[in-house]
Protein backbone atom coordinates (compact mmCIF):
# COMPACT_ATOMS: atom_id res chain seq x y z
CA UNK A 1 -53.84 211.32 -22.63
CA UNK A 2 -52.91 210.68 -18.70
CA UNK A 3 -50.07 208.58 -17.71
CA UNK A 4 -49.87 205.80 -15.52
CA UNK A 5 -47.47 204.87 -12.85
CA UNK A 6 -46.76 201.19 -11.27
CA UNK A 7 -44.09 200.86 -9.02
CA UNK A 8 -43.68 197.03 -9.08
CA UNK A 9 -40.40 196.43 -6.28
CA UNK A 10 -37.59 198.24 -7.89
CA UNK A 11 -39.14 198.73 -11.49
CA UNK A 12 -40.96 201.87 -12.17
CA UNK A 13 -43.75 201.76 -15.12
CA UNK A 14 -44.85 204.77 -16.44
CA UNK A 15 -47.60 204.03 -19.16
CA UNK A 16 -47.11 206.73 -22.00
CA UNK A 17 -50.04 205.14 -24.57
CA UNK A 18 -52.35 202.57 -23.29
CA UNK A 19 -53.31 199.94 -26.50
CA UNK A 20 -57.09 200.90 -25.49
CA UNK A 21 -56.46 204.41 -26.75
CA UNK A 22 -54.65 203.71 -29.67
CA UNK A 23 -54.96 201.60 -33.01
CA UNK A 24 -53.72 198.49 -30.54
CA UNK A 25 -50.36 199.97 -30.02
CA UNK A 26 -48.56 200.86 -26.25
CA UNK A 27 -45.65 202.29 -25.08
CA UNK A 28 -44.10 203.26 -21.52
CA UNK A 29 -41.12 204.14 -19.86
CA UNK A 30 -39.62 201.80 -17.70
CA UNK A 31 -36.87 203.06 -15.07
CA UNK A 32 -34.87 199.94 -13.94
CA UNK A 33 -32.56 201.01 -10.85
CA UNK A 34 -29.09 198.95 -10.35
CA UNK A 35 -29.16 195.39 -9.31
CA UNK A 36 -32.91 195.13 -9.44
CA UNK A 37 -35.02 192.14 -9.11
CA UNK A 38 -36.41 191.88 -12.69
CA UNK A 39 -39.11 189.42 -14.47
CA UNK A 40 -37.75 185.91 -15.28
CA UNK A 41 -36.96 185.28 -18.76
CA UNK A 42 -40.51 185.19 -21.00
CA UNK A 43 -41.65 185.28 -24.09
CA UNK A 44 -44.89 186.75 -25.24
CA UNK A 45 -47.90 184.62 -26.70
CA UNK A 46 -49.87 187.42 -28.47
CA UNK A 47 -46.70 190.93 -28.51
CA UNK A 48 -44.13 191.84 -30.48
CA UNK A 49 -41.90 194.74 -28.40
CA UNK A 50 -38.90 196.93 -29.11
CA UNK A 51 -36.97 198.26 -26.07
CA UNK A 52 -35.08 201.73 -26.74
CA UNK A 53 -32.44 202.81 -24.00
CA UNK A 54 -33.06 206.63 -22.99
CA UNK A 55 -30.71 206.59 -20.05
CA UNK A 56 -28.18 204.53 -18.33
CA UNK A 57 -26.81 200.89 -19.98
CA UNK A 58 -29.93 198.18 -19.98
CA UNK A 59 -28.64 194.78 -20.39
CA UNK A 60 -31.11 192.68 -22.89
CA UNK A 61 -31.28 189.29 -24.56
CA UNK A 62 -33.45 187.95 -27.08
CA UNK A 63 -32.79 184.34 -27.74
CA UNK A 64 -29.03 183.78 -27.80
CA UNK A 65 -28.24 187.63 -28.24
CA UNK A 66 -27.52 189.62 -25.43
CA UNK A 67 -26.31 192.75 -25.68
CA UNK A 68 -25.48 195.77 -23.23
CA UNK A 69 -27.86 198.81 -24.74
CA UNK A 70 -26.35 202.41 -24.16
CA UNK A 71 -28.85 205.48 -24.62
CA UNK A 72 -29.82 205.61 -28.46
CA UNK A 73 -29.58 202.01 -28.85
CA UNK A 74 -32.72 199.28 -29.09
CA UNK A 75 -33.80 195.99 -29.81
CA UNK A 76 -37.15 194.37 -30.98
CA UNK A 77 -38.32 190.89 -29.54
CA UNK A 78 -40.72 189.20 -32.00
CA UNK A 79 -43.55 187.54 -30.62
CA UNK A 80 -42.91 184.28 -28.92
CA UNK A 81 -39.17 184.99 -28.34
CA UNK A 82 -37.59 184.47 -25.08
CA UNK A 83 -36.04 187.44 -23.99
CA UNK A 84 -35.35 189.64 -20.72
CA UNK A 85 -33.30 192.43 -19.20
CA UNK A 86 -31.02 193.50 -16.38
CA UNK A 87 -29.09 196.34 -14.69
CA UNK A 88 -26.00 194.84 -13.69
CA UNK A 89 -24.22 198.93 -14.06
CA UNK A 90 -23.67 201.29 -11.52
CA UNK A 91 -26.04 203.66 -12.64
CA UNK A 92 -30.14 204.08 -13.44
CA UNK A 93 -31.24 202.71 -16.73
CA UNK A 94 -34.36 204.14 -18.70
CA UNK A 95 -36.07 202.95 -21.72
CA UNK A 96 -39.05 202.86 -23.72
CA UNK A 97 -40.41 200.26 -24.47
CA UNK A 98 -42.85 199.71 -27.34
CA UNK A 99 -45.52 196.59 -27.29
CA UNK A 100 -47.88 195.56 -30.65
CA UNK A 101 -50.55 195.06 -29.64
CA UNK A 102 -50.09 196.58 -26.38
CA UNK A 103 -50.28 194.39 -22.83
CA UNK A 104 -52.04 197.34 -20.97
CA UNK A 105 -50.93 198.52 -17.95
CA UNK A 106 -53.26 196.30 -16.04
CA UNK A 107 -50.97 193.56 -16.61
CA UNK A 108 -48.49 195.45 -14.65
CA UNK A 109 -51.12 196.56 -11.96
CA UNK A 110 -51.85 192.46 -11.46
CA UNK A 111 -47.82 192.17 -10.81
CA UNK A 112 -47.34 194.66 -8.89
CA UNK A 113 -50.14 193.51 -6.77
CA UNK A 114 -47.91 190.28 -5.83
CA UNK A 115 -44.62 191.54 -5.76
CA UNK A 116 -45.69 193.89 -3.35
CA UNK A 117 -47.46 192.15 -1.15
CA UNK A 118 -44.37 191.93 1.60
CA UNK A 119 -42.65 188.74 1.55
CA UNK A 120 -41.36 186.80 -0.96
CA UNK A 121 -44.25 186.85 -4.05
CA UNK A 122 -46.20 183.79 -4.17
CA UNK A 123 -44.81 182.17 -7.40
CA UNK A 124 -48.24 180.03 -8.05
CA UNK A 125 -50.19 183.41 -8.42
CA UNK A 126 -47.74 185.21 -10.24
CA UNK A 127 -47.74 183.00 -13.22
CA UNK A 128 -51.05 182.97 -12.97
CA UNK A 129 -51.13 186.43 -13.86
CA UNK A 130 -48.58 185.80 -16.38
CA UNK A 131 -50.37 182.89 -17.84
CA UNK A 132 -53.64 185.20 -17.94
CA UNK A 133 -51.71 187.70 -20.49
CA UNK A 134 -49.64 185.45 -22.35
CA UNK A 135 -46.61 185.37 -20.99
CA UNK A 136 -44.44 181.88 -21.07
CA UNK A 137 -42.15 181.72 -18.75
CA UNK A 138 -38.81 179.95 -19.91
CA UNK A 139 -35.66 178.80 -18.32
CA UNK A 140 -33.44 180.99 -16.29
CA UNK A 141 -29.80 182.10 -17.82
């Protein structure tokens, strides 16, 4: 099985096992550099996901829990939980991250396709995309 890589702005996708391939399940690394831009906070209509830090300190909320995750360390996000992430360190963070049933990495493909267009993204089309995959955007923190 091939991997995949998205660069959407700072974030770096690599797809390890795309849900087509598999019994609905996919996973992929995601590399999230210091101080990046990341996704607003979401939840998911249809996907349950676990996030499990490989590298660096990822900072990740689910609901009202928020916690700083060091290498060994996850935390799952039932479906329809808000949730998101950050890299407020000094250093790279890497994790896996784990989605049942699996978003595909056409999702990320569609974003990346917005956020790097030049220019600020057009916010319209992005939730759009969003909206197409079942993501809910929620309030900001």
């Amino acid at each position: 099985m091939s991997t995949t890589e998205i660069n959407v702005g700072q974030l770096r996708i690599r797809y390890l096992v795309d849900g087509a391939q598999s019994a609905s399940l996919g996973m992929f690394e995601l590399t999230v550099p210091p101080g990046s831009n990341v996704p607003p906070p979401h939840s998911h209509t249809n996907n349950e996901e676990i996030v499990y830090v490989l590298e660096g300190t990822l900072r990740y909320f689910v609901g009202a829990d928020t916690r700083d995750l060091a290498p060994g360390q996850s935390m799952r996000t039932p479906k329809g939980s808000v949730h998101g992430f950050s890299n407020p360190f000094g250093a790279v963070a890497r994790a896996l991250i784990t989605l049942a049933p699996d978003i595909g990495p056409q999702y990320f493909e569609d974003v990346a396709s917005v956020i790097n267009a030049g220019g600020p993204p057009d916010k319209a089309v992005l939730l759009a995309v969003m909206g197409r995959y079942g993501l809910v955007p929620a309030a900001p923190r």
